[in-house]
PDB file of N, CA and C in Angstrom:
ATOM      1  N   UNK A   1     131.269 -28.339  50.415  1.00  0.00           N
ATOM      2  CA  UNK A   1     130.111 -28.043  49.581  1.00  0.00           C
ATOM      3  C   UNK A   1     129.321 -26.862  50.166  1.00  0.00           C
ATOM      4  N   UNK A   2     129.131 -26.802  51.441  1.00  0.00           N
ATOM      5  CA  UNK A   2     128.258 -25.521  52.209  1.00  0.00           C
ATOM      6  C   UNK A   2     129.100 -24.223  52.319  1.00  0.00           C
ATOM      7  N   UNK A   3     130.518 -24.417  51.847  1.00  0.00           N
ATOM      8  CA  UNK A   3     131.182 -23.284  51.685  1.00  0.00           C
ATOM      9  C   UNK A   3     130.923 -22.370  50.120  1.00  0.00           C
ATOM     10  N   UNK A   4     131.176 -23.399  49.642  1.00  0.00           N
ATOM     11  CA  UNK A   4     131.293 -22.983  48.277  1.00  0.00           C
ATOM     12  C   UNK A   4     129.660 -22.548  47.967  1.00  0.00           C
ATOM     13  N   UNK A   5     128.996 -23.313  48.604  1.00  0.00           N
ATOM     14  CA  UNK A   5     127.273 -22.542  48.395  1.00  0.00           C
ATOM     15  C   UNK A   5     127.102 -21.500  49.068  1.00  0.00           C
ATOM     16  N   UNK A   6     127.557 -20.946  49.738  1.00  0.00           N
ATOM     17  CA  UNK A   6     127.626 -19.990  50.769  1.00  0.00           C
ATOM     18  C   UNK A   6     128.631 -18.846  49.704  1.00  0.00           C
ATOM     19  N   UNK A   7     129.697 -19.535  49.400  1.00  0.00           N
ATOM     20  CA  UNK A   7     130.627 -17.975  48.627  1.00  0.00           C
ATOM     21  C   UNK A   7     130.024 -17.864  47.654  1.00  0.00           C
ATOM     22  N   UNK A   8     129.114 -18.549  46.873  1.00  0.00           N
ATOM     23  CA  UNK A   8     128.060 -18.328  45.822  1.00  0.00           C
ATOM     24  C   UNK A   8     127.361 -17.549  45.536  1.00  0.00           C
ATOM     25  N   UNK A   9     126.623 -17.828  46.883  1.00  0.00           N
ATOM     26  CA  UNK A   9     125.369 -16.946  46.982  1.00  0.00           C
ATOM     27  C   UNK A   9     125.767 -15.368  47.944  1.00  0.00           C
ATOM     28  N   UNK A  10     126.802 -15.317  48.259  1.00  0.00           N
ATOM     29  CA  UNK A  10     127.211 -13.706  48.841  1.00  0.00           C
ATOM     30  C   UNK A  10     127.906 -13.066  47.500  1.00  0.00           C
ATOM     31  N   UNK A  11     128.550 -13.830  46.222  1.00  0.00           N
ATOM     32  CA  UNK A  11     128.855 -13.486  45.342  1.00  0.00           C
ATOM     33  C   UNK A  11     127.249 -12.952  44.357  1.00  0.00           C
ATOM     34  N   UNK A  12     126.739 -13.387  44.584  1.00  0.00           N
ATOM     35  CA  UNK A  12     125.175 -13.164  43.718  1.00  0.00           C
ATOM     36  C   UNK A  12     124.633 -11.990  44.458  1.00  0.00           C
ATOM     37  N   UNK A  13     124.653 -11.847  45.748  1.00  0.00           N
ATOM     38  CA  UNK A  13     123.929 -10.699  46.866  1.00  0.00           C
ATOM     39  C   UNK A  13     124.997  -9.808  46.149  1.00  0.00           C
ATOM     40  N   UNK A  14     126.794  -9.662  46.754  1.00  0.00           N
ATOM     41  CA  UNK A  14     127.564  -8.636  46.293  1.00  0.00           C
ATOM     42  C   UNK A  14     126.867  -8.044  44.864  1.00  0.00           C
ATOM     43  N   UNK A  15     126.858  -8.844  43.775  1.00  0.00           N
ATOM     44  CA  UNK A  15     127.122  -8.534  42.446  1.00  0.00           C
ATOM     45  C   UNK A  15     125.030  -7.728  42.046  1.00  0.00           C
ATOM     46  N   UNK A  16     124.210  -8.304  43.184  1.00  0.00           N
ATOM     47  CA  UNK A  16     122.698  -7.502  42.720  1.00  0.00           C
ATOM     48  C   UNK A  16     122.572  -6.159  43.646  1.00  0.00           C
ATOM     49  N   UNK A  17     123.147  -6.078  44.683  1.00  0.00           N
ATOM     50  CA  UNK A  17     123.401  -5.198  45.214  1.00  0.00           C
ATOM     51  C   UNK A  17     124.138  -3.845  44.296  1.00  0.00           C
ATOM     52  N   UNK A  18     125.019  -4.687  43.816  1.00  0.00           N
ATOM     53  CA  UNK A  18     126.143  -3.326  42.849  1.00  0.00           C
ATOM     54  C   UNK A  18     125.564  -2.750  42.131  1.00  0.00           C
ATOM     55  N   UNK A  19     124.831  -3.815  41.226  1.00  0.00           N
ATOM     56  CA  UNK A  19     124.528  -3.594  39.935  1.00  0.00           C
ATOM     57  C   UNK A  19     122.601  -3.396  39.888  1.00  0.00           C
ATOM     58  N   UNK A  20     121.864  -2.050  40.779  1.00  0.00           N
ATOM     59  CA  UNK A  20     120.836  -2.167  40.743  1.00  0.00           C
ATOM     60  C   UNK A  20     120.880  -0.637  40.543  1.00  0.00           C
ATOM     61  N   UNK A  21     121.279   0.308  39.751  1.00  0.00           N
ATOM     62  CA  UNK A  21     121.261   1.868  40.084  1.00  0.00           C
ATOM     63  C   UNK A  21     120.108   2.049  38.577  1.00  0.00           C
ATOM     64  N   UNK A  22     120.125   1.078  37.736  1.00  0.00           N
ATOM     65  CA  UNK A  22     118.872   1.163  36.715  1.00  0.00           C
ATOM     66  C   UNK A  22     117.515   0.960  37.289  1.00  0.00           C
ATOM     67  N   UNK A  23     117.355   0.596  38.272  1.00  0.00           N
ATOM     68  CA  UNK A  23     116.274   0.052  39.239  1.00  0.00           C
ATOM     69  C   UNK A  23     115.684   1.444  39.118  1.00  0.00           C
ATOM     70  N   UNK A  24     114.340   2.148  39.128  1.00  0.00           N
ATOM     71  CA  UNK A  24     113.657   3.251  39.672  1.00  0.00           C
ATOM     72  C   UNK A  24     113.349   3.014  41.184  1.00  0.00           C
ATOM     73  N   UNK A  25     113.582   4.695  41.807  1.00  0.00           N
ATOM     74  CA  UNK A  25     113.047   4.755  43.453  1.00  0.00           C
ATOM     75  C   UNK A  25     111.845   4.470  43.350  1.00  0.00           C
ATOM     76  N   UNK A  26     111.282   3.449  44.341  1.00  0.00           N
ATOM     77  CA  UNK A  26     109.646   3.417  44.973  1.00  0.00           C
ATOM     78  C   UNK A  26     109.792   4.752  45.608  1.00  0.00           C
ATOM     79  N   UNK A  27     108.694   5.547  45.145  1.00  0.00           N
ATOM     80  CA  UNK A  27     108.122   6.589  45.714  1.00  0.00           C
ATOM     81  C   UNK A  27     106.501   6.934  46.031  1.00  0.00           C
ATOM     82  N   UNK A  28     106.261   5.799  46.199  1.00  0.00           N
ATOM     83  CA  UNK A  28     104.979   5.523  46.399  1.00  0.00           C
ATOM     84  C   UNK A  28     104.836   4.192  47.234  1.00  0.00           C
ATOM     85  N   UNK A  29     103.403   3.910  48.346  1.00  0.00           N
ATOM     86  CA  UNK A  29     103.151   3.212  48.782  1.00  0.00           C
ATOM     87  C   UNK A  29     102.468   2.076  48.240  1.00  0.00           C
ATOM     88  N   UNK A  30     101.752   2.581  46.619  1.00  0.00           N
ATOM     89  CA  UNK A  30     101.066   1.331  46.441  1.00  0.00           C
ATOM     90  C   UNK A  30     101.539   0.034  46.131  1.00  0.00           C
ATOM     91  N   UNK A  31     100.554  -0.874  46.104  1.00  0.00           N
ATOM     92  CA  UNK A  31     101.269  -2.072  45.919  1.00  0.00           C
ATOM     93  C   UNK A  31     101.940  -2.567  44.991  1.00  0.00           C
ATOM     94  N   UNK A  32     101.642  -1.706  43.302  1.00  0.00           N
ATOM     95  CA  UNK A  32     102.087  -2.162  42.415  1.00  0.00           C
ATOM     96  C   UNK A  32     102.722  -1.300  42.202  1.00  0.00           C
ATOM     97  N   UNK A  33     103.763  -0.278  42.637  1.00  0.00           N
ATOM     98  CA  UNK A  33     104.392   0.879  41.813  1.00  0.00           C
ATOM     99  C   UNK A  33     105.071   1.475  40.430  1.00  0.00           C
ATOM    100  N   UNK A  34     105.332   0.065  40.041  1.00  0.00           N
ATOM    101  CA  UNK A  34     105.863  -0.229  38.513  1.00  0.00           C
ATOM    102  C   UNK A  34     104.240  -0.723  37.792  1.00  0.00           C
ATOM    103  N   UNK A  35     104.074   0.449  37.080  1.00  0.00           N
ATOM    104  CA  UNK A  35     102.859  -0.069  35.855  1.00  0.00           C
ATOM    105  C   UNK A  35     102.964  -0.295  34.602  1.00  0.00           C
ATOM    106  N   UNK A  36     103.861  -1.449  34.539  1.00  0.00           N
ATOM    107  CA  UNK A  36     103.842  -2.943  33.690  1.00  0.00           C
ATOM    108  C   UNK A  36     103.014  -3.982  33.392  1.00  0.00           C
ATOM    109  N   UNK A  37     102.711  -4.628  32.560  1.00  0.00           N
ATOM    110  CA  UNK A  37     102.215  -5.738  32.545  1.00  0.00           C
ATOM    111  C   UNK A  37     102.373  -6.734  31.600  1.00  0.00           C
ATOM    112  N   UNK A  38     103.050  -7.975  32.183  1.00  0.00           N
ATOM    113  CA  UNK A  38     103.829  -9.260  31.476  1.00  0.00           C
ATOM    114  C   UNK A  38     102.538 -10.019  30.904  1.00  0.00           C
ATOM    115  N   UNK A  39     102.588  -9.794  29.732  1.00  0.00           N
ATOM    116  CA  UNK A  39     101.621 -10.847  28.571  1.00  0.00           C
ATOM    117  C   UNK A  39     102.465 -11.690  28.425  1.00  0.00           C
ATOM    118  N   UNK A  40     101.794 -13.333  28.833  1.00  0.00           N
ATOM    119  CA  UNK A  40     102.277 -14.393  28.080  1.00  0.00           C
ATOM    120  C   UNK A  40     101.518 -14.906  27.284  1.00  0.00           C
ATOM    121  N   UNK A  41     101.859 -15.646  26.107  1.00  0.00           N
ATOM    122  CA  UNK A  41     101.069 -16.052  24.927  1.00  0.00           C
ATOM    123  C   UNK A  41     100.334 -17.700  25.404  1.00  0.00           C
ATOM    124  N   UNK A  42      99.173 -17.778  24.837  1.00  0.00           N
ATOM    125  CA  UNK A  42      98.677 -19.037  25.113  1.00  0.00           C
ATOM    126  C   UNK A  42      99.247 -20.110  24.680  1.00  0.00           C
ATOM    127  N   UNK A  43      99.133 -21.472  25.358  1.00  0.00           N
ATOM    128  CA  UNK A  43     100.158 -22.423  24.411  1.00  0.00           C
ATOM    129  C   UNK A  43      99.610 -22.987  22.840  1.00  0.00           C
ATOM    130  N   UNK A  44      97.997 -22.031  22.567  1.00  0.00           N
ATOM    131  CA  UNK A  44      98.180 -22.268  21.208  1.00  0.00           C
ATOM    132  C   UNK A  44      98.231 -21.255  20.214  1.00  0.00           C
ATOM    133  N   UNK A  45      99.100 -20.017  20.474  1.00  0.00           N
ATOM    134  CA  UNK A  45      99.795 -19.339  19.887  1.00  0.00           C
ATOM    135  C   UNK A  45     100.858 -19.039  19.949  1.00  0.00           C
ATOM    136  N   UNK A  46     101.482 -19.775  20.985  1.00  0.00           N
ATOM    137  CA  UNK A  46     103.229 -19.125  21.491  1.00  0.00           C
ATOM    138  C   UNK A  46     104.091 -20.050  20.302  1.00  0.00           C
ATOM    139  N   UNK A  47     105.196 -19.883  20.786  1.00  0.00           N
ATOM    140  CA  UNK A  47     105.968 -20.468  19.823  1.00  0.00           C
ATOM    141  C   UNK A  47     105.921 -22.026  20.279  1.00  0.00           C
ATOM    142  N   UNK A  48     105.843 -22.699  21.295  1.00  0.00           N
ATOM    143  CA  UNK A  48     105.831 -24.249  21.342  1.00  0.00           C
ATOM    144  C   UNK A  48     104.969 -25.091  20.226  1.00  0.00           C
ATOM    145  N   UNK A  49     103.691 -24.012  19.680  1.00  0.00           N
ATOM    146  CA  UNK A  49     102.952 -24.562  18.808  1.00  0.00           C
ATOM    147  C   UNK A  49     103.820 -24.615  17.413  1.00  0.00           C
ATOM    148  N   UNK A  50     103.690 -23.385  16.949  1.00  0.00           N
ATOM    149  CA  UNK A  50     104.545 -22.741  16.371  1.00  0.00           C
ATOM    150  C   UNK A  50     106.079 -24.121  15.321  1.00  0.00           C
ATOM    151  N   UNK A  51     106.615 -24.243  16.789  1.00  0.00           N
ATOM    152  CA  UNK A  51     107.540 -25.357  16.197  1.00  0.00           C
ATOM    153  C   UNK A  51     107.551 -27.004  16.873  1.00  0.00           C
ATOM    154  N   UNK A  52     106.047 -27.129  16.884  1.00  0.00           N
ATOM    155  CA  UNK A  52     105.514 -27.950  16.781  1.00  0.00           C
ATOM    156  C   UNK A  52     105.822 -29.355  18.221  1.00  0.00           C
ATOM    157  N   UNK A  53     106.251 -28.736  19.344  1.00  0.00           N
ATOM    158  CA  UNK A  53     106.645 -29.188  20.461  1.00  0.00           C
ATOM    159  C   UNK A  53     105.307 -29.129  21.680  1.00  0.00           C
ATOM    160  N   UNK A  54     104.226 -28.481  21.349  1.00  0.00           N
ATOM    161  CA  UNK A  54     103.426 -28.734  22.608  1.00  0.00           C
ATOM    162  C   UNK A  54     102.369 -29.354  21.797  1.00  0.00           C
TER     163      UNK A  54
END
């Protein structure tokens, strides 16, 4: 079992490692360098209301 969790997770490192060249260079020190910002909806407008689950 600690093998197979182990070839797992070097399979997940190999495969984010490969596959990060869409990533932008940090070229800056600040803390937030990506200026994004993730809106989530309240739970009485998101969809849980919506279809009638929260």
């Amino acid at each position: 079992m600690e093998q197979m969790l182990l070839k797992a997770a070097m399979k997940i490192v190999t495969v984010v490692n490969r596959e990060k060249d869409h990533i932008p260079p940090i070229t800056t020190s600040e803390s937030n360098p990506f200026p994004y910002q993730i809106v989530v909806n309240s739970k009485e407008s998101g969809w849980g209301s919506r279809m009638g689950i929260l």
